[in-house]
Protein backbone atom coordinates (compact mmCIF):
# COMPACT_ATOMS: atom_id res chain seq x y z
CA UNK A 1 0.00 0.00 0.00
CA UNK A 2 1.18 3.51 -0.79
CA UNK A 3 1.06 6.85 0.24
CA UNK A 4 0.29 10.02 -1.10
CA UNK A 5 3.11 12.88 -0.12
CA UNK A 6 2.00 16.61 -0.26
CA UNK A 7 4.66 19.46 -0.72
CA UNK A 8 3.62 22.88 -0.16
CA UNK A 9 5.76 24.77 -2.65
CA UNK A 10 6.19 28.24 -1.28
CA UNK A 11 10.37 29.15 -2.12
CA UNK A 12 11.01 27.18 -5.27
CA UNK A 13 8.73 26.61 -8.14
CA UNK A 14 7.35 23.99 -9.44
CA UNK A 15 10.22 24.02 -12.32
CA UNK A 16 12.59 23.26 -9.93
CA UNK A 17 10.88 21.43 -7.26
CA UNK A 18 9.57 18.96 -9.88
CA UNK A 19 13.43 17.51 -11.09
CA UNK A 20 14.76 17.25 -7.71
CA UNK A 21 11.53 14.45 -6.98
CA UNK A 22 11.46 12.67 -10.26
CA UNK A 23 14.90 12.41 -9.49
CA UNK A 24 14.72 10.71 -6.21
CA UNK A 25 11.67 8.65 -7.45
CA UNK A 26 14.05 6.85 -10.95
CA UNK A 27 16.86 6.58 -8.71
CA UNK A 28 14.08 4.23 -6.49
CA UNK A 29 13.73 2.69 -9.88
CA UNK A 30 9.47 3.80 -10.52
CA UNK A 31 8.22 4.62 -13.65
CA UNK A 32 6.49 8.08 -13.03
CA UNK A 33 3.31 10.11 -14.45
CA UNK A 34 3.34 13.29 -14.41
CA UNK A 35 -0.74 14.30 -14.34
CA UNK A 36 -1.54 18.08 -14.99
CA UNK A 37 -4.54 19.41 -16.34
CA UNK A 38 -3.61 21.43 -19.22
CA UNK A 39 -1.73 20.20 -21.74
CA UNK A 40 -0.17 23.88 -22.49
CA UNK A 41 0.99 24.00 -19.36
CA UNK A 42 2.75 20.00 -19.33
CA UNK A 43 4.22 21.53 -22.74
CA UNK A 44 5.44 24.32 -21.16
CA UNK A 45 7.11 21.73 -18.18
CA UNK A 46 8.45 19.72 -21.09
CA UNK A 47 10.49 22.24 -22.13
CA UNK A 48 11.80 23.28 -19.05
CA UNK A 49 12.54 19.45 -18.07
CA UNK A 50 14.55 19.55 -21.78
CA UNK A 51 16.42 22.36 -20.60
CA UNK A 52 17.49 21.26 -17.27
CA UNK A 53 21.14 21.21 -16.68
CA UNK A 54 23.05 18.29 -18.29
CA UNK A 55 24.08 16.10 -15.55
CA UNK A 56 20.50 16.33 -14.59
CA UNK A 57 18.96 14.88 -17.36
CA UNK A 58 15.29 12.88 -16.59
CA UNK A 59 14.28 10.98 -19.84
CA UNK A 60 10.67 11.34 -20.11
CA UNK A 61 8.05 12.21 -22.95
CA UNK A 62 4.68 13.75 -23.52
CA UNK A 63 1.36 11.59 -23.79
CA UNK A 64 0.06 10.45 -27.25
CA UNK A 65 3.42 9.28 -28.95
CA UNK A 66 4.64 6.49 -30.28
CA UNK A 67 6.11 4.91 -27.53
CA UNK A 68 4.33 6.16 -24.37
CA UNK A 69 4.71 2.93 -22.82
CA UNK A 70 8.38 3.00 -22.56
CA UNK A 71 8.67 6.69 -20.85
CA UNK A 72 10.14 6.49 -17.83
CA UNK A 73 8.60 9.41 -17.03
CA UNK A 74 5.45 10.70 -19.13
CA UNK A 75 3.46 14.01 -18.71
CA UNK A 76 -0.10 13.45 -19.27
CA UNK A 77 -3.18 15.01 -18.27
CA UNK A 78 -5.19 11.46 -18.14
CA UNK A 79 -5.77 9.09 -15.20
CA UNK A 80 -4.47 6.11 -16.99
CA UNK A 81 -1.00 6.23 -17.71
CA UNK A 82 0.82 4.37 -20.63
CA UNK A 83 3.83 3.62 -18.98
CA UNK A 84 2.24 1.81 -16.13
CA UNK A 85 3.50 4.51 -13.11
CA UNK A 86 4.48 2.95 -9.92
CA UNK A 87 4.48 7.08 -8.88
CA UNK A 88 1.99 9.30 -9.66
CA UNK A 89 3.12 13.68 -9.31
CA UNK A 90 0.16 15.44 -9.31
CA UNK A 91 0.46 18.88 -10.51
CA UNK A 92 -1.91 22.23 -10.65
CA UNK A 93 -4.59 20.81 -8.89
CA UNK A 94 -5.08 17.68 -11.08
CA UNK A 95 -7.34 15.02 -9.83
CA UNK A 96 -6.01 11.90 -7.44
CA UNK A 97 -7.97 8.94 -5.99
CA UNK A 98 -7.90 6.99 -2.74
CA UNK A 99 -7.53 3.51 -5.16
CA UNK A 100 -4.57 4.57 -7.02
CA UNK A 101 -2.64 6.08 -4.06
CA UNK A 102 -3.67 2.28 -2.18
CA UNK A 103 -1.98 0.56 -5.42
CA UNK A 104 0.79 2.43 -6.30
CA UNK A 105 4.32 3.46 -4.28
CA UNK A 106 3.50 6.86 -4.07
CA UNK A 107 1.22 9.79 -4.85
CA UNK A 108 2.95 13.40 -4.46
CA UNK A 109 0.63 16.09 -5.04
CA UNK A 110 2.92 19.20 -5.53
CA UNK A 111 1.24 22.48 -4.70
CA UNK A 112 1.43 26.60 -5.11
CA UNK A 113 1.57 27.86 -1.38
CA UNK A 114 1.17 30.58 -2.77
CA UNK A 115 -1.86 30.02 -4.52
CA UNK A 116 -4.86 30.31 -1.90
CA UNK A 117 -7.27 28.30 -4.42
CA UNK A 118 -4.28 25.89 -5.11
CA UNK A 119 -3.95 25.56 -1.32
CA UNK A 120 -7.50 25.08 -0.41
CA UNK A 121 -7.46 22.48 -3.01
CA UNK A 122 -4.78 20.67 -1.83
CA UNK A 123 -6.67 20.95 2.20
CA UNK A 124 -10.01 19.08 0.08
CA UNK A 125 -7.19 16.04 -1.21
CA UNK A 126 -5.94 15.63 1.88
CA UNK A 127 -9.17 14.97 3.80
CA UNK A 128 -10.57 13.10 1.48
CA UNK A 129 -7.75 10.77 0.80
CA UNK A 130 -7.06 10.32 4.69
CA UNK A 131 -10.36 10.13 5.27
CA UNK A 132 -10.24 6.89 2.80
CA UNK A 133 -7.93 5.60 4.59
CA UNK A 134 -4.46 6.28 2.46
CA UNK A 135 -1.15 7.09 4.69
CA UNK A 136 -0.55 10.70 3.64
CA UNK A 137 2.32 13.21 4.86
CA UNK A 138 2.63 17.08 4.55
CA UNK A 139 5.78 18.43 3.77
CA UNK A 140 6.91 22.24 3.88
CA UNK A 141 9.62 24.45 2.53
CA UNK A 142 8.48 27.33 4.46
CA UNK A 143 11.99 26.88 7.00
CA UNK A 144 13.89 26.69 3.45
CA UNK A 145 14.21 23.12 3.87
CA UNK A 146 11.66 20.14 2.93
CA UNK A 147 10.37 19.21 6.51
CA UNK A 148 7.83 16.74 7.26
CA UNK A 149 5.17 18.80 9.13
CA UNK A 150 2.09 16.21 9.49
CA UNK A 151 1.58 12.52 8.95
CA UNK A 152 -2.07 10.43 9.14
């Protein structure tokens, strides 16, 4: 059974928050979805995940091509994912269920702090995953450093 990990994204963007995780989640050896919902906005994240710096390379691809099911990491605005994620990131307020955080590693939902609607979004997740049952944890940047501020 998994859990679903929220970060509350209030120094660094999502731009550069979003590497250092998909990072941490291929070195764990997962095959990762990106979800977001708008696909301007996962084009405008596939660029920037292009231009990263070189030794920092993530291979990954955009939904609908030719081989989706071999992306180790693919940005999609769908539920079902091609590449069969054991990770699910959760961007902009896209949609996550109770069932898929239960099957899979792990669910991070990453979120704009500074965002009041993206924040109050993020509250409604929460209490409706935990109150499914899924193992969830809250983790802030507001010291400057990730820190684990609540666990259910």
């Amino acid at each position: 059974m998994g859990a679903a990990y929220f970060y509350h994204l209030t120094r660094r963007p999502l731009e550069e928050t979003l590497p250092v995780l998909l990072g941490k989640a291929r070195q764990a050896g997962w095959a990762i979805a990106v979800r977001g919902t708008d696909p301007g906005r996962l084009d405008w994240l596939d660029e920037k995940l292009w231009l990263g710096p070189d030794d920092g390379f993530l291979p990954h691809g955009r939904a609908g091509g030719p081989h989706d099911a071999m992306q180790p990491i693919l940005l999609t605005t769908e539920t079902e994912a091609a590449n069969a994620p054991t990770c699910v990131m959760a961007i902009d307020g896209a949609a996550v269920y109770a069932e898929e955080v239960a099957a899979l590693e792990r669910v991070c939902i990453l979120f704009d702090g500074n965002d009041p609607q993206a924040v109050q979004h993020a509250r409604g997740q929460w209490k409706a995953l935990t109150e499914a049952g899924c193992a969830a944890q809250y983790w802030s940047e507001e010291s400057g450093r990730w820190e684990k501020k609540a666990e259910a």
